[in-house]
C-alpha atoms as a PDB file:
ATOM      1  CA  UNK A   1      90.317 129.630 136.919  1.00  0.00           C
ATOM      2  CA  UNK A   2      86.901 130.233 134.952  1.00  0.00           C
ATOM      3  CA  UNK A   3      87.644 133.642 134.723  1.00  0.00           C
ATOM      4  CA  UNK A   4      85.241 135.455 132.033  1.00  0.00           C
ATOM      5  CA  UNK A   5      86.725 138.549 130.293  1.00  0.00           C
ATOM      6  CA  UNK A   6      84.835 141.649 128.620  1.00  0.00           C
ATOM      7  CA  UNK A   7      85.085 143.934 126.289  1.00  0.00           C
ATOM      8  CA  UNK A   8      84.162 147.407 127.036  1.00  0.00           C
ATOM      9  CA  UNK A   9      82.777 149.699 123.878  1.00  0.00           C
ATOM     10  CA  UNK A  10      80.486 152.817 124.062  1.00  0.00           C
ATOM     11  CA  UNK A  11      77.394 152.804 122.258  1.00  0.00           C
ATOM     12  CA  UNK A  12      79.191 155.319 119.996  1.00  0.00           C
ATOM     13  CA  UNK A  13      81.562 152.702 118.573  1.00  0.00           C
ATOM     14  CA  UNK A  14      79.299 150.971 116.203  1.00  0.00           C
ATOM     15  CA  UNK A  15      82.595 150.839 113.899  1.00  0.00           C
ATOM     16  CA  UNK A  16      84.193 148.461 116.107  1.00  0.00           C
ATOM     17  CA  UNK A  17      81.261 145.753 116.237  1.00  0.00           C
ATOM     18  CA  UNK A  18      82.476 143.780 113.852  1.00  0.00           C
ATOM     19  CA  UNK A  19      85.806 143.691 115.100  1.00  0.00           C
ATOM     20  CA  UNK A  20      84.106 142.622 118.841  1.00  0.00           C
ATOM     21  CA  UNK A  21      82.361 139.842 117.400  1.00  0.00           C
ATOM     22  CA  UNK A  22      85.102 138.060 115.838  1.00  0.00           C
ATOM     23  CA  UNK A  23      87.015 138.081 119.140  1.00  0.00           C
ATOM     24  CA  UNK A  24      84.212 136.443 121.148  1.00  0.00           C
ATOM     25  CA  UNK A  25      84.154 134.233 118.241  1.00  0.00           C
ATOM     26  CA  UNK A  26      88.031 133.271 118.731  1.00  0.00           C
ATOM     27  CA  UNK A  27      87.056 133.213 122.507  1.00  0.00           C
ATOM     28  CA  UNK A  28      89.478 136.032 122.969  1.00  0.00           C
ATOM     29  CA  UNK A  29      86.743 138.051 125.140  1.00  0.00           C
ATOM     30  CA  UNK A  30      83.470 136.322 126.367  1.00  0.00           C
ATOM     31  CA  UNK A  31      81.286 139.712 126.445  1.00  0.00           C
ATOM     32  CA  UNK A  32      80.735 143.333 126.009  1.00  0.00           C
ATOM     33  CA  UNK A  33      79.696 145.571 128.335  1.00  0.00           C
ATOM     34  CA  UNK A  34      78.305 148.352 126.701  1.00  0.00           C
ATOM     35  CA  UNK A  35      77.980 151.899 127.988  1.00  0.00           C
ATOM     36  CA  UNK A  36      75.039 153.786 126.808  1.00  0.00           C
ATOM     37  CA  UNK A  37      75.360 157.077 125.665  1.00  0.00           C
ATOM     38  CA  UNK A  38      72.614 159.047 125.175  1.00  0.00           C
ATOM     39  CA  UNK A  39      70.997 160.011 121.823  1.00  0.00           C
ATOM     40  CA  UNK A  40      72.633 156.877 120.267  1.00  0.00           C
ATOM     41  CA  UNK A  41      71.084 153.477 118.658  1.00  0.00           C
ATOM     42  CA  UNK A  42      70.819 150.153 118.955  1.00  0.00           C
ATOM     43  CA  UNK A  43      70.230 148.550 115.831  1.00  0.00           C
ATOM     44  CA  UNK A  44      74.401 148.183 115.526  1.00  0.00           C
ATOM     45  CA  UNK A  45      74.561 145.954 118.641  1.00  0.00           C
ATOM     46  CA  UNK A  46      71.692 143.553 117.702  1.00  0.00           C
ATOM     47  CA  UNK A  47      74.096 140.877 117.189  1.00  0.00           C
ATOM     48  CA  UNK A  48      74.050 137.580 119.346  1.00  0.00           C
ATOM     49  CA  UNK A  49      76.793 137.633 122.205  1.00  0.00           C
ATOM     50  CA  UNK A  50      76.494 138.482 125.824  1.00  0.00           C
ATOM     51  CA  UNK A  51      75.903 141.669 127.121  1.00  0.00           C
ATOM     52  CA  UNK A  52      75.972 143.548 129.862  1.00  0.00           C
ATOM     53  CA  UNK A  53      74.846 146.946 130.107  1.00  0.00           C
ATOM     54  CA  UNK A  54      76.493 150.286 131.473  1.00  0.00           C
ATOM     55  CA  UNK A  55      74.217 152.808 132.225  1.00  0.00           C
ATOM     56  CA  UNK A  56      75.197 156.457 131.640  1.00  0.00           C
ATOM     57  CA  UNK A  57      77.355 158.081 134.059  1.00  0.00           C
ATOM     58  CA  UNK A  58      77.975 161.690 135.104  1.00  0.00           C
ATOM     59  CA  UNK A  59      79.559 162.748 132.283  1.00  0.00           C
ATOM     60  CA  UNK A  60      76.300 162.658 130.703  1.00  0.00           C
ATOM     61  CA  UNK A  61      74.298 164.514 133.320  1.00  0.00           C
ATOM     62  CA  UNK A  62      73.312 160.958 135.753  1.00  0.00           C
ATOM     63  CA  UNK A  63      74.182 161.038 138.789  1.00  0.00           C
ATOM     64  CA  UNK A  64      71.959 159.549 141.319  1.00  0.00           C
ATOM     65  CA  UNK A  65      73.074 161.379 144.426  1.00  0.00           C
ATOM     66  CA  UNK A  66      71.506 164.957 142.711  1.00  0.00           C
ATOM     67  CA  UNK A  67      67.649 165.270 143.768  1.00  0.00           C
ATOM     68  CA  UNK A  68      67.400 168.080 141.326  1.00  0.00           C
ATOM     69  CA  UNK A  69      67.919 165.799 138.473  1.00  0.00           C
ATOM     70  CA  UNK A  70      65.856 162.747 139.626  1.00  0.00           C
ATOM     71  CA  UNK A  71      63.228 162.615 136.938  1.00  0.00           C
ATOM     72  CA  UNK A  72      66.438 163.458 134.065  1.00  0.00           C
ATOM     73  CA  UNK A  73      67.905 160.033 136.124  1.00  0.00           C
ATOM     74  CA  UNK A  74      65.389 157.761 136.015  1.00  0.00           C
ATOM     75  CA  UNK A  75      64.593 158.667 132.066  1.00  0.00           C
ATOM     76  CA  UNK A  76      68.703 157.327 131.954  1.00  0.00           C
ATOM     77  CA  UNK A  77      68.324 154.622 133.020  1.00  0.00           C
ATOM     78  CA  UNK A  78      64.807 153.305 132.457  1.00  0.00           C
ATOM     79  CA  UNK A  79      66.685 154.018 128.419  1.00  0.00           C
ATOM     80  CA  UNK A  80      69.429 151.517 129.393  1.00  0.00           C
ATOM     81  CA  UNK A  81      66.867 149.064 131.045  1.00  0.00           C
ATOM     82  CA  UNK A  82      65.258 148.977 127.320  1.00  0.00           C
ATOM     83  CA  UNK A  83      68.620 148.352 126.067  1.00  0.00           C
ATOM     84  CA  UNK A  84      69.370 145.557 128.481  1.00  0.00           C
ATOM     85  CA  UNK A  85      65.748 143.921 127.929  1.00  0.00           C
ATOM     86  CA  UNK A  86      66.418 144.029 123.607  1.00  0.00           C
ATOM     87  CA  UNK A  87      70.490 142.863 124.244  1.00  0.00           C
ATOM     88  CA  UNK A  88      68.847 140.004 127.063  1.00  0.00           C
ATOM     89  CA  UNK A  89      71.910 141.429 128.811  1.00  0.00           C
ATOM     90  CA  UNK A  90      72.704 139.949 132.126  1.00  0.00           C
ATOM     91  CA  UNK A  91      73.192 142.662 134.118  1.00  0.00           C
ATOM     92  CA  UNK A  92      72.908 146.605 134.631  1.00  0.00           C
ATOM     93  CA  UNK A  93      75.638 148.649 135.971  1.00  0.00           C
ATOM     94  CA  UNK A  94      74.865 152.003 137.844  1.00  0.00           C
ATOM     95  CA  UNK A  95      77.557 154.534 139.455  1.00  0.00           C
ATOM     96  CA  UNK A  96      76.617 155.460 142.870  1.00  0.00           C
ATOM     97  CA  UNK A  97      78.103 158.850 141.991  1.00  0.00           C
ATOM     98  CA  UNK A  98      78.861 161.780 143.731  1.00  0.00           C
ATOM     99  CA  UNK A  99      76.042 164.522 146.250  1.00  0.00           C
ATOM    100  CA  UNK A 100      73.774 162.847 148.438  1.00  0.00           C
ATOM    101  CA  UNK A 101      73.912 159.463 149.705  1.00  0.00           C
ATOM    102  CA  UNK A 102      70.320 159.874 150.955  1.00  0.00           C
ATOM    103  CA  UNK A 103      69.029 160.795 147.868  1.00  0.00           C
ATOM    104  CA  UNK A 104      70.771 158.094 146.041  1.00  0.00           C
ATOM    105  CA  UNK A 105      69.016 155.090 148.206  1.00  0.00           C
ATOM    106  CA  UNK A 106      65.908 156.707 147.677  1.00  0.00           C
ATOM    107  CA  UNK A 107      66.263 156.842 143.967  1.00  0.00           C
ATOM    108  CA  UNK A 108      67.232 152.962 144.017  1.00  0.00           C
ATOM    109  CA  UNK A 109      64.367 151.853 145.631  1.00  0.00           C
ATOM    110  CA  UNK A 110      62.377 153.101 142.837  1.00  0.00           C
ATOM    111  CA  UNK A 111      64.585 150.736 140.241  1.00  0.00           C
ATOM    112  CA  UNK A 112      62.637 147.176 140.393  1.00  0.00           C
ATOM    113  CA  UNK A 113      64.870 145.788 137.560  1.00  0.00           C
ATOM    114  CA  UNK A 114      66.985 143.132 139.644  1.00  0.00           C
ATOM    115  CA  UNK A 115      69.931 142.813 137.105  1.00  0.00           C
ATOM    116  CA  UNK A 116      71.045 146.382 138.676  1.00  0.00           C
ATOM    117  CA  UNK A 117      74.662 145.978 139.783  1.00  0.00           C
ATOM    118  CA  UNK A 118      76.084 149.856 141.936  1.00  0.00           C
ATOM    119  CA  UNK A 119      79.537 150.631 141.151  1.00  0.00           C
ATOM    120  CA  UNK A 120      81.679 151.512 143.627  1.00  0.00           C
ATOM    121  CA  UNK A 121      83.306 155.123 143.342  1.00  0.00           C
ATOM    122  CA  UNK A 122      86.952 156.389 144.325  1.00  0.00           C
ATOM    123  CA  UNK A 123      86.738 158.779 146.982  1.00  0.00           C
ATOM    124  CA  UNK A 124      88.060 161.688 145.297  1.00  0.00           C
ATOM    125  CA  UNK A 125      85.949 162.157 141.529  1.00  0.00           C
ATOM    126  CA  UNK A 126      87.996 164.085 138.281  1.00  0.00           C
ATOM    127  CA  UNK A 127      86.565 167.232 138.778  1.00  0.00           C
ATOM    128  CA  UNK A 128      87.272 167.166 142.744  1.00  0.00           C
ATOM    129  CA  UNK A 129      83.642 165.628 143.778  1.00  0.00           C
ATOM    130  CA  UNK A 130      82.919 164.315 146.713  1.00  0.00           C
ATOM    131  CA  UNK A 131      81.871 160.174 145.647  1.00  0.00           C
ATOM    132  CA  UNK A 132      79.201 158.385 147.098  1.00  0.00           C
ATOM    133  CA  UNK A 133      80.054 154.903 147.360  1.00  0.00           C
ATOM    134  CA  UNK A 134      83.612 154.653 147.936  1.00  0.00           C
ATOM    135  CA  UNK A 135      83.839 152.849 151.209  1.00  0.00           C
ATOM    136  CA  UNK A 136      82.717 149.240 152.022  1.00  0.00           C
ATOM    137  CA  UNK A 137      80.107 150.535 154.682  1.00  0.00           C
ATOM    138  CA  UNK A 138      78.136 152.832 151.934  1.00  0.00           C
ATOM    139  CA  UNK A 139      78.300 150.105 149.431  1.00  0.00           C
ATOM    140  CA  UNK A 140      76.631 147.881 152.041  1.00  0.00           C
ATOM    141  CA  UNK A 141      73.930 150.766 152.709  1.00  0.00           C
ATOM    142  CA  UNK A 142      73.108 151.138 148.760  1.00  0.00           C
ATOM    143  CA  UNK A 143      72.945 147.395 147.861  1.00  0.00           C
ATOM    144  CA  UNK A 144      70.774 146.247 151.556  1.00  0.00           C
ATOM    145  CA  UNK A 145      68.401 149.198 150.798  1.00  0.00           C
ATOM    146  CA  UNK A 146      67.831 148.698 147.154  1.00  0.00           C
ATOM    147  CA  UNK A 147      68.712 144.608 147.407  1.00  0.00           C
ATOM    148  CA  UNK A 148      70.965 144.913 144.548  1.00  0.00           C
ATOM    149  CA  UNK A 149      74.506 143.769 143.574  1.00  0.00           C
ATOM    150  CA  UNK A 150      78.033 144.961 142.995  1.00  0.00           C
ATOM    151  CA  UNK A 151      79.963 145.916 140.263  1.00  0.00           C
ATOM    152  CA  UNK A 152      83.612 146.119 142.341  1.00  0.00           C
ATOM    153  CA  UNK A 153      85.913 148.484 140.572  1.00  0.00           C
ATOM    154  CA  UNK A 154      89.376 147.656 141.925  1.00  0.00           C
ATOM    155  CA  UNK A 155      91.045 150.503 140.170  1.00  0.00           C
ATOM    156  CA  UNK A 156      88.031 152.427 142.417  1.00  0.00           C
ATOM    157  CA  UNK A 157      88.789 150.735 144.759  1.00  0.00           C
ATOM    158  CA  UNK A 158      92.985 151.114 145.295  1.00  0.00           C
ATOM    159  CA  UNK A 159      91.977 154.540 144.497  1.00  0.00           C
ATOM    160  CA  UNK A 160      89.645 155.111 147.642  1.00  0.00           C
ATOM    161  CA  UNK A 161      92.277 152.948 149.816  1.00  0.00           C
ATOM    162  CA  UNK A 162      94.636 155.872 148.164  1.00  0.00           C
ATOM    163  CA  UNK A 163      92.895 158.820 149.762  1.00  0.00           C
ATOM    164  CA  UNK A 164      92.290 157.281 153.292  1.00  0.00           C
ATOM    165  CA  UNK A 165      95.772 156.323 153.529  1.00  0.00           C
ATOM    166  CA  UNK A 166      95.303 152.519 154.193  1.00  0.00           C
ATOM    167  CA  UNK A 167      96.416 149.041 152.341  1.00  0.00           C
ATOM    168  CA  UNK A 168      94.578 149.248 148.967  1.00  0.00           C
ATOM    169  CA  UNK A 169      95.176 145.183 149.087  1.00  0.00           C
ATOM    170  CA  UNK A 170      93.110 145.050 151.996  1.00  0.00           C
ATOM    171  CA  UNK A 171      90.553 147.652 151.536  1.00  0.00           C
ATOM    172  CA  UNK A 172      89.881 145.722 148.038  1.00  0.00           C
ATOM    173  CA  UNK A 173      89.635 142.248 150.663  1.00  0.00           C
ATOM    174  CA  UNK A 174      86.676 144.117 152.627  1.00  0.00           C
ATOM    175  CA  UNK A 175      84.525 144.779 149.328  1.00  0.00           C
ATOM    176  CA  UNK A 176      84.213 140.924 148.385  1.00  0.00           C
ATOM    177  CA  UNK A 177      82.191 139.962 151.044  1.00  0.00           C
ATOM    178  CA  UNK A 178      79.231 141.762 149.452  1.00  0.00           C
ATOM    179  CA  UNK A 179      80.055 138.464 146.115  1.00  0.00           C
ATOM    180  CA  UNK A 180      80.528 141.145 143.583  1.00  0.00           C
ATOM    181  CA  UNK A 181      78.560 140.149 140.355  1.00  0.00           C
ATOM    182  CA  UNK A 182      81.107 142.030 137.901  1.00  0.00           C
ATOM    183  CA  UNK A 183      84.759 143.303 138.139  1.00  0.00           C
ATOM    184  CA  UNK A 184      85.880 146.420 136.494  1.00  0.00           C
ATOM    185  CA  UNK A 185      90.062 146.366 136.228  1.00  0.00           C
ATOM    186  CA  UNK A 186      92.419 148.868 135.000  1.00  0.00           C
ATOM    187  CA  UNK A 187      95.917 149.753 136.052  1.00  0.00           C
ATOM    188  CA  UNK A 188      97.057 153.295 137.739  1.00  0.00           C
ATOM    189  CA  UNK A 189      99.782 154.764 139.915  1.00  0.00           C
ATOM    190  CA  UNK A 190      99.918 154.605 144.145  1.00  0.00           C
ATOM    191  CA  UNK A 191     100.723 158.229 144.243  1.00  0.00           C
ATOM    192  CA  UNK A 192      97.704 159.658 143.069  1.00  0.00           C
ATOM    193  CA  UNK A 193      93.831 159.176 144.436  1.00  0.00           C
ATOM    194  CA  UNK A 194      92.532 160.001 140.969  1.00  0.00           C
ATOM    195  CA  UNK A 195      91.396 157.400 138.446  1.00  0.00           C
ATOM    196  CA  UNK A 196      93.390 156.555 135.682  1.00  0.00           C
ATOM    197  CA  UNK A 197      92.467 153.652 133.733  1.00  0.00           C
ATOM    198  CA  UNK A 198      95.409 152.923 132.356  1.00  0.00           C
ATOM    199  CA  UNK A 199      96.998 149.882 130.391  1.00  0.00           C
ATOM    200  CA  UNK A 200      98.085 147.362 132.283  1.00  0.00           C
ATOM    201  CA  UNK A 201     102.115 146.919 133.446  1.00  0.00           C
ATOM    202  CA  UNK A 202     101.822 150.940 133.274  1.00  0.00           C
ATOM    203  CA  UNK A 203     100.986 151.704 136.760  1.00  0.00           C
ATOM    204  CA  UNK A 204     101.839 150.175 140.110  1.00  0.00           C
ATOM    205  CA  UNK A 205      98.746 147.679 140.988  1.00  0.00           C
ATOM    206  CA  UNK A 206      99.330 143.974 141.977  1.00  0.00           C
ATOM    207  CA  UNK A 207      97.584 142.050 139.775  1.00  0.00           C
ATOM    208  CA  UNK A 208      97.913 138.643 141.056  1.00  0.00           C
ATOM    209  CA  UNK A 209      96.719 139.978 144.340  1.00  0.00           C
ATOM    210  CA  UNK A 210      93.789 140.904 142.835  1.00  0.00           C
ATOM    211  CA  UNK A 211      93.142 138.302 140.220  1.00  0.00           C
ATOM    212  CA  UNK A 212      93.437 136.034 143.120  1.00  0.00           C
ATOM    213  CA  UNK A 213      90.596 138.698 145.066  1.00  0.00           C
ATOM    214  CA  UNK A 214      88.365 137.845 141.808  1.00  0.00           C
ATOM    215  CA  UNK A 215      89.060 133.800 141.924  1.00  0.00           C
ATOM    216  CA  UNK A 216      87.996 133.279 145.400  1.00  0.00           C
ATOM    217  CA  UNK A 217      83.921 134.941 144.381  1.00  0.00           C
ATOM    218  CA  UNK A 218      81.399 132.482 142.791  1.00  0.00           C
ATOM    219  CA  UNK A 219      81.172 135.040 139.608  1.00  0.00           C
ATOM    220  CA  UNK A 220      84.237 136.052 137.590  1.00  0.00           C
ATOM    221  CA  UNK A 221      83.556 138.051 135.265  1.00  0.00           C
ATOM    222  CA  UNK A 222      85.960 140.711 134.511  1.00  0.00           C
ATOM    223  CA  UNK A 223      85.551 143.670 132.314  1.00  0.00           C
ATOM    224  CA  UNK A 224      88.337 145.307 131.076  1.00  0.00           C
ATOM    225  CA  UNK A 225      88.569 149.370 131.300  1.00  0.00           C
ATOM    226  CA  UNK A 226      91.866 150.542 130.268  1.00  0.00           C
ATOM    227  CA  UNK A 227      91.877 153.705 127.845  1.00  0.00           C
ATOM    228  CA  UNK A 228      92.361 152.762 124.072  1.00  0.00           C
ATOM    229  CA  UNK A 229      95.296 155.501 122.420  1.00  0.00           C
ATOM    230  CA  UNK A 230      93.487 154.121 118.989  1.00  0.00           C
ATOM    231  CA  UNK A 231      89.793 154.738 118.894  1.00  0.00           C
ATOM    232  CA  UNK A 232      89.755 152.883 115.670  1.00  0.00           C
ATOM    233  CA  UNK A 233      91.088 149.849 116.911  1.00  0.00           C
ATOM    234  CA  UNK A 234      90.731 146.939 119.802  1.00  0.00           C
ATOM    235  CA  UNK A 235      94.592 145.750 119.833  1.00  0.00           C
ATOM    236  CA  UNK A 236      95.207 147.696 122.711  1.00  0.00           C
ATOM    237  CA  UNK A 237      92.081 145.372 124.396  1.00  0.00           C
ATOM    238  CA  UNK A 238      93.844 142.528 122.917  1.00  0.00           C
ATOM    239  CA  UNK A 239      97.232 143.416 124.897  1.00  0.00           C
ATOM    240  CA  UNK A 240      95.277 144.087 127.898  1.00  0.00           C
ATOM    241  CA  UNK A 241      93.489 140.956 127.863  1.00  0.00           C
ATOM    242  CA  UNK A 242      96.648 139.001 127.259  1.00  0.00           C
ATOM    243  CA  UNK A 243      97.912 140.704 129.973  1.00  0.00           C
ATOM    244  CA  UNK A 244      95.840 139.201 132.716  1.00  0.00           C
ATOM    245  CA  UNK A 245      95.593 135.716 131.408  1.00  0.00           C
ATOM    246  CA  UNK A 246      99.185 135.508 131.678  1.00  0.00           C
ATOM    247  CA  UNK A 247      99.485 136.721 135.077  1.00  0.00           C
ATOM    248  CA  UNK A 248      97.056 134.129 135.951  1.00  0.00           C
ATOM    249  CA  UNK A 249      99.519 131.557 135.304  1.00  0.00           C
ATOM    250  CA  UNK A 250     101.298 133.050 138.294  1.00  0.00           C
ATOM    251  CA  UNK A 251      98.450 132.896 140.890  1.00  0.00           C
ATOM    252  CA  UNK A 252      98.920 129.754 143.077  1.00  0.00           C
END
């Protein structure tokens, strides 16, 4: 498998840059995705790997299916489109968040950057919202109206299959015929339609299942999104990583 593997930091964790480069440099990871949070700076991430870009999400006021916040939106992420354009990231990644799913497509089609990737949402957000983009069928409206790509979040994903009450192996199946660009993967209980993002081997997802889900798309690239206990450290990442490459060995 030519599965690709990425480090996820926030734009806050400029003390950790160092650390990032030297595992792309052992070929432990192969790129970061970095979220952008707002009010923060580059000049720590000018280094030469490969990036991908996460644009700001609600917990910093974005959320694309709000009308009453579409000019506070499109400052967002026009920021994180100057970010991807001085990182020559490869891609964008946008949560289709939580409000109006008319509003949201209309918002898109005024994004012309075509590295723009929507994440998919659970069905159920933290705070009780109601998620845009949880099912198959609005994924396919926000990408064919704003011809853009996916970024599939399986833990998203199981999560959405969670609340509706069907197979999350086979509500996962129905998302990769839109060839998702970029994989998010964490690991969370069955029991609860919440995310979780938790280590992997500490919840209840099948793994080789869904490794096998990424292996049969034309782009594998897999960003890792479990929580880190140790802000000050990427071992954690390291275990995670591990993790999947050895349950690759199991996938037929």
């Amino acid at each position: 498998m030519d599965i690709k593997f990425g480090l996820k930091l926030w734009s806050t964790n400029t003390d950790l840059v160092d650390q990032a480069i030297q595992l792309i440099d052992e070929k432990i990871f192969d790129y970061i995705e970095l979220f952008v949070v707002p009010a923060t700076h580059i000049s720590p991430f000018l280094v030469d790997v490969p990036y991908i870009i996460h644009i700001p999400h609600h917990k910093f006021g974005v959320n694309i299916g709000e009308a009453s916040k579409k000019k506070f939106n499109l400052q967002k992420i026009n920021e994180s489109i100057a970010w991807a354009d001085e990182l020559n990231a490869k891609y964008l990644i946008l949560h289709s968040g939580h409000g109006s799913m008319e509003h949201s497509t209309d918002l898109l089609h005024e994004i012309t950057d075509n590295r723009l990737l929507i994440e998919n949402m659970p069905k159920v957000g933290l705070n009780d919202e109601n998620m845009i983009g949880y099912s198959p069928e609005q994924i396919g409206e926000l990408i064919r109206n704003s011809d853009r790509g996916l970024c599939l979040d399986m833990g998203h994903a199981v999560k959405a299959a969670v609340s509706l009450e069907k197979d999350y192996r086979e509500y996962v199946k129905m998302f990769l015929r839109f060839e998702p660009k970029v994989f998010h993967m964490s690991d969370g209980m069955l029991n609860s339609e919440k995310d979780e993002h938790l280590s992997f081997g500490m919840g209840e997802f099948d793994f080789e299942y869904l490794l096998g889900c990424v292996n049969s798309c034309r782009s594998k690239l897999i960003t890792i999104e479990t929580l880190r206990v140790n802000q000050h450290s990427l071992q954690e990442h390291i275990q995670n990583v591990d993790f999947l490459k050895n349950s690759i060995n199991f996938i037929k």
